[in-house]
C-alpha atoms as a PDB file:
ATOM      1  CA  UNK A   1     -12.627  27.632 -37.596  1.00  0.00           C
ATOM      2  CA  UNK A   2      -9.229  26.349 -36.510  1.00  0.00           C
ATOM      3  CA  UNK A   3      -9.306  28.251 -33.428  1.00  0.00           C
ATOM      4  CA  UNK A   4     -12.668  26.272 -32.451  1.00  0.00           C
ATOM      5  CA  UNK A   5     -10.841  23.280 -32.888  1.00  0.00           C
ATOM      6  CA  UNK A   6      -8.168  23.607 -30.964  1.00  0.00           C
ATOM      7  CA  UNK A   7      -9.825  25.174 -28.340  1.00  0.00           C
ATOM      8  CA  UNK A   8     -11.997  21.238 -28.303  1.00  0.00           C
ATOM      9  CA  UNK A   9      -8.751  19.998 -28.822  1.00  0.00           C
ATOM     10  CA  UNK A  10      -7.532  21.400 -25.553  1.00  0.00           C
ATOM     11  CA  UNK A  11     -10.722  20.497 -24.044  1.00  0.00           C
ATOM     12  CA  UNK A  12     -10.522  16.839 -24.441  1.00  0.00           C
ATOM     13  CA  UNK A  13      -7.335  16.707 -23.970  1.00  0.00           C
ATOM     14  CA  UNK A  14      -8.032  18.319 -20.256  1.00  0.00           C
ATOM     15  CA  UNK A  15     -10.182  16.266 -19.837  1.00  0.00           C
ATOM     16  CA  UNK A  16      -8.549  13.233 -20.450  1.00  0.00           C
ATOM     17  CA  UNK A  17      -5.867  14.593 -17.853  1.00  0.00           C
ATOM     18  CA  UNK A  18      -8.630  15.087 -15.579  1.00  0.00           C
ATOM     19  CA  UNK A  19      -9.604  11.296 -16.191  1.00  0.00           C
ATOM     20  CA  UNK A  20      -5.725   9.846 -15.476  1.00  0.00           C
ATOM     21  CA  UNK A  21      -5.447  12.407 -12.328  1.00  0.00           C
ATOM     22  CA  UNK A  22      -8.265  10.660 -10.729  1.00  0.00           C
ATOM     23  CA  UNK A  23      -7.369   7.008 -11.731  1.00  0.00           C
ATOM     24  CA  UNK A  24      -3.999   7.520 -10.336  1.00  0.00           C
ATOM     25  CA  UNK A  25      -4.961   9.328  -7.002  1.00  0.00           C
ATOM     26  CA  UNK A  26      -8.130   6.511  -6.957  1.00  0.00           C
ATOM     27  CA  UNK A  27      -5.214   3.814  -7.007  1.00  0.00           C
ATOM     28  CA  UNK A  28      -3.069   5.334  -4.469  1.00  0.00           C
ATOM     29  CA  UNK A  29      -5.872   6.022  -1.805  1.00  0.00           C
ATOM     30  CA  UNK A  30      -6.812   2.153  -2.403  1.00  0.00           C
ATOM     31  CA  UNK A  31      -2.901   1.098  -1.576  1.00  0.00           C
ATOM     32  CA  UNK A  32      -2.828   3.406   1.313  1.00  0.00           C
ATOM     33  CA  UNK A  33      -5.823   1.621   2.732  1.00  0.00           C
ATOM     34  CA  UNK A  34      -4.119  -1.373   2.246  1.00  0.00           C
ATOM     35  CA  UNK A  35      -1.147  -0.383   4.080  1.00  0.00           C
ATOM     36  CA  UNK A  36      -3.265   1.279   6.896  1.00  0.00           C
ATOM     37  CA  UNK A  37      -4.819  -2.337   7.336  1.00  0.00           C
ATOM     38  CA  UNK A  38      -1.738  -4.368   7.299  1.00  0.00           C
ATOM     39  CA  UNK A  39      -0.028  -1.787   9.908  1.00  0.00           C
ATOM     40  CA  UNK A  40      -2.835  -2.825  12.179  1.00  0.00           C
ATOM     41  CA  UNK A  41      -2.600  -6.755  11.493  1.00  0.00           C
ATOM     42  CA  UNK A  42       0.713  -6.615  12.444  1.00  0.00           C
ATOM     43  CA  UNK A  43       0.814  -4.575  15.498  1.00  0.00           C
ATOM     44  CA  UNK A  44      -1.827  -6.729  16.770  1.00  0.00           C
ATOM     45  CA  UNK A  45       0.053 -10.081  15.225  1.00  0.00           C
ATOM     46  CA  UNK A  46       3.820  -9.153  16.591  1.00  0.00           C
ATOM     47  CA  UNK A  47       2.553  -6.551  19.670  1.00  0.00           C
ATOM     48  CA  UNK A  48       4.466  -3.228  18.475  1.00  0.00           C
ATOM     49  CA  UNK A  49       2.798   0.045  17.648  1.00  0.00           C
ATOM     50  CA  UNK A  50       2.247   1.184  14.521  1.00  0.00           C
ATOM     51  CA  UNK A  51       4.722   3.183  13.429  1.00  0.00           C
ATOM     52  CA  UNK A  52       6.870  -0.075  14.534  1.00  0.00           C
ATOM     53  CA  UNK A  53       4.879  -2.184  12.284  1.00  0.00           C
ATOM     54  CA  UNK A  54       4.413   0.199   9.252  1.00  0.00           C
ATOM     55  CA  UNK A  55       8.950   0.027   9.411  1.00  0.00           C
ATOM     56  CA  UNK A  56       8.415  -3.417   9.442  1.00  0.00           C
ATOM     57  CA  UNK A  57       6.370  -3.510   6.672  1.00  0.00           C
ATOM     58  CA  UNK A  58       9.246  -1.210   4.700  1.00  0.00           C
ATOM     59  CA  UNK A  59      12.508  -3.240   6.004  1.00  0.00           C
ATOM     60  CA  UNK A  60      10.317  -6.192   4.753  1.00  0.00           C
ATOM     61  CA  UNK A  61       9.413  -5.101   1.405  1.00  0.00           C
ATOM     62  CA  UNK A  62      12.761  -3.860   0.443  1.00  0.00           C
ATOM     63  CA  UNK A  63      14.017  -7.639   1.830  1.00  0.00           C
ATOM     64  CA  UNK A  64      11.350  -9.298  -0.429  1.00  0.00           C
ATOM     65  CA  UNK A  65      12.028  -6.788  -3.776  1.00  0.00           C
ATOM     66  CA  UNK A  66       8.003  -5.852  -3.739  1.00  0.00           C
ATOM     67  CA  UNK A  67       5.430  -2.851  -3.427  1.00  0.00           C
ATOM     68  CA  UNK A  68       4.281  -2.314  -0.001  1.00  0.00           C
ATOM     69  CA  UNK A  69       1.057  -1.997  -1.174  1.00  0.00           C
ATOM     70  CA  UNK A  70       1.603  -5.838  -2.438  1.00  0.00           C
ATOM     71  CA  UNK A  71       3.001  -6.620   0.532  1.00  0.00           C
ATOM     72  CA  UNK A  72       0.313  -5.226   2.494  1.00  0.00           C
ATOM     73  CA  UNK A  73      -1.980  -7.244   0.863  1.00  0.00           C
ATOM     74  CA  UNK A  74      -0.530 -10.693   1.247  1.00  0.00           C
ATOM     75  CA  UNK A  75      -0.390  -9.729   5.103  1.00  0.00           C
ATOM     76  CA  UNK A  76      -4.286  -8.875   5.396  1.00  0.00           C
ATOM     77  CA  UNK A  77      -5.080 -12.263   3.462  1.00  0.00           C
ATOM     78  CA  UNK A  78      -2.433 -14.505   6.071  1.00  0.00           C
ATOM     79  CA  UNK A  79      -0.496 -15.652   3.383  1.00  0.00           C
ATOM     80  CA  UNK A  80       2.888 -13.773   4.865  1.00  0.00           C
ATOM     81  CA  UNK A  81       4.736 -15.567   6.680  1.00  0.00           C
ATOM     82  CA  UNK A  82       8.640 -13.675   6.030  1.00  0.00           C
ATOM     83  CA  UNK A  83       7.616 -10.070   7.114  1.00  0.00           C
ATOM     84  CA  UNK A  84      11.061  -9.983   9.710  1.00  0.00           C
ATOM     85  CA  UNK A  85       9.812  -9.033  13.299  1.00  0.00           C
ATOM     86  CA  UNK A  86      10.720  -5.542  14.636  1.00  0.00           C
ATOM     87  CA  UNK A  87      13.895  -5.274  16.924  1.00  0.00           C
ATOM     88  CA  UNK A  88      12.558  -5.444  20.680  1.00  0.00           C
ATOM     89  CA  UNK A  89       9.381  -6.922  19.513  1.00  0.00           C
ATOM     90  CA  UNK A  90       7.805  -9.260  21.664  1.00  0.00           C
ATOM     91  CA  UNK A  91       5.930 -12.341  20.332  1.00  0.00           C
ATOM     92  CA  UNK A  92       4.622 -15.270  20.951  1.00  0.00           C
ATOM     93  CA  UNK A  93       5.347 -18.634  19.252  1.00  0.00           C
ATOM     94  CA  UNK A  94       1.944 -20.276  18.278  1.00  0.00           C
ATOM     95  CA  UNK A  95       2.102 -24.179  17.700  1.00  0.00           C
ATOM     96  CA  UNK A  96      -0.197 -25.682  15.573  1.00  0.00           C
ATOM     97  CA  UNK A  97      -1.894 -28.824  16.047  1.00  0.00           C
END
């Protein structure tokens, strides 16, 4: 009888494992989406290609303390305004009126 329950012990607790696995590899797919996004705002925003923007992204994340994945996300809603632009970028200064 002991056997049985360990062996639905070691079930659930698989299981359970199982659940976490796919929460965590649910969450990470969801940040690199986010990331993929704001690489693509901000080649378009400062010109550069991606893999310019996506080191932008890092050098600016690192500068600000935060996940890139939070990053990411204030530069997909506009609110980022202190992501540094890449070395040799070229932009364009926008005035408002």
């Amino acid at each position: 009888m002991a056997d049985v329950a360990t062996i639905g012990l070691l079930q659930q607790r698989a299981i359970q494992d199982g659940n976490v696995l796919s929460r965590q590899l649910q969450h990470a797919l969801d940040s690199r989406i986010l990331i993929e996004q704001a690489k693509g705002v901000l080649a378009e925003r400062l010109q550069i290609s991606m893999d310019a923007a996506f080191i932008t992204m890092r050098a600016g994340a690192r500068h600000q303390n935060q996940r890139l994945s939070a990053l990411a996300e204030t530069i997909i809603s506009g609110s980022d305004r202190t992501t540094p632009a890449s070395p040799g970028a070229h932009t364009t200064t926008r005035h408002r009126a």
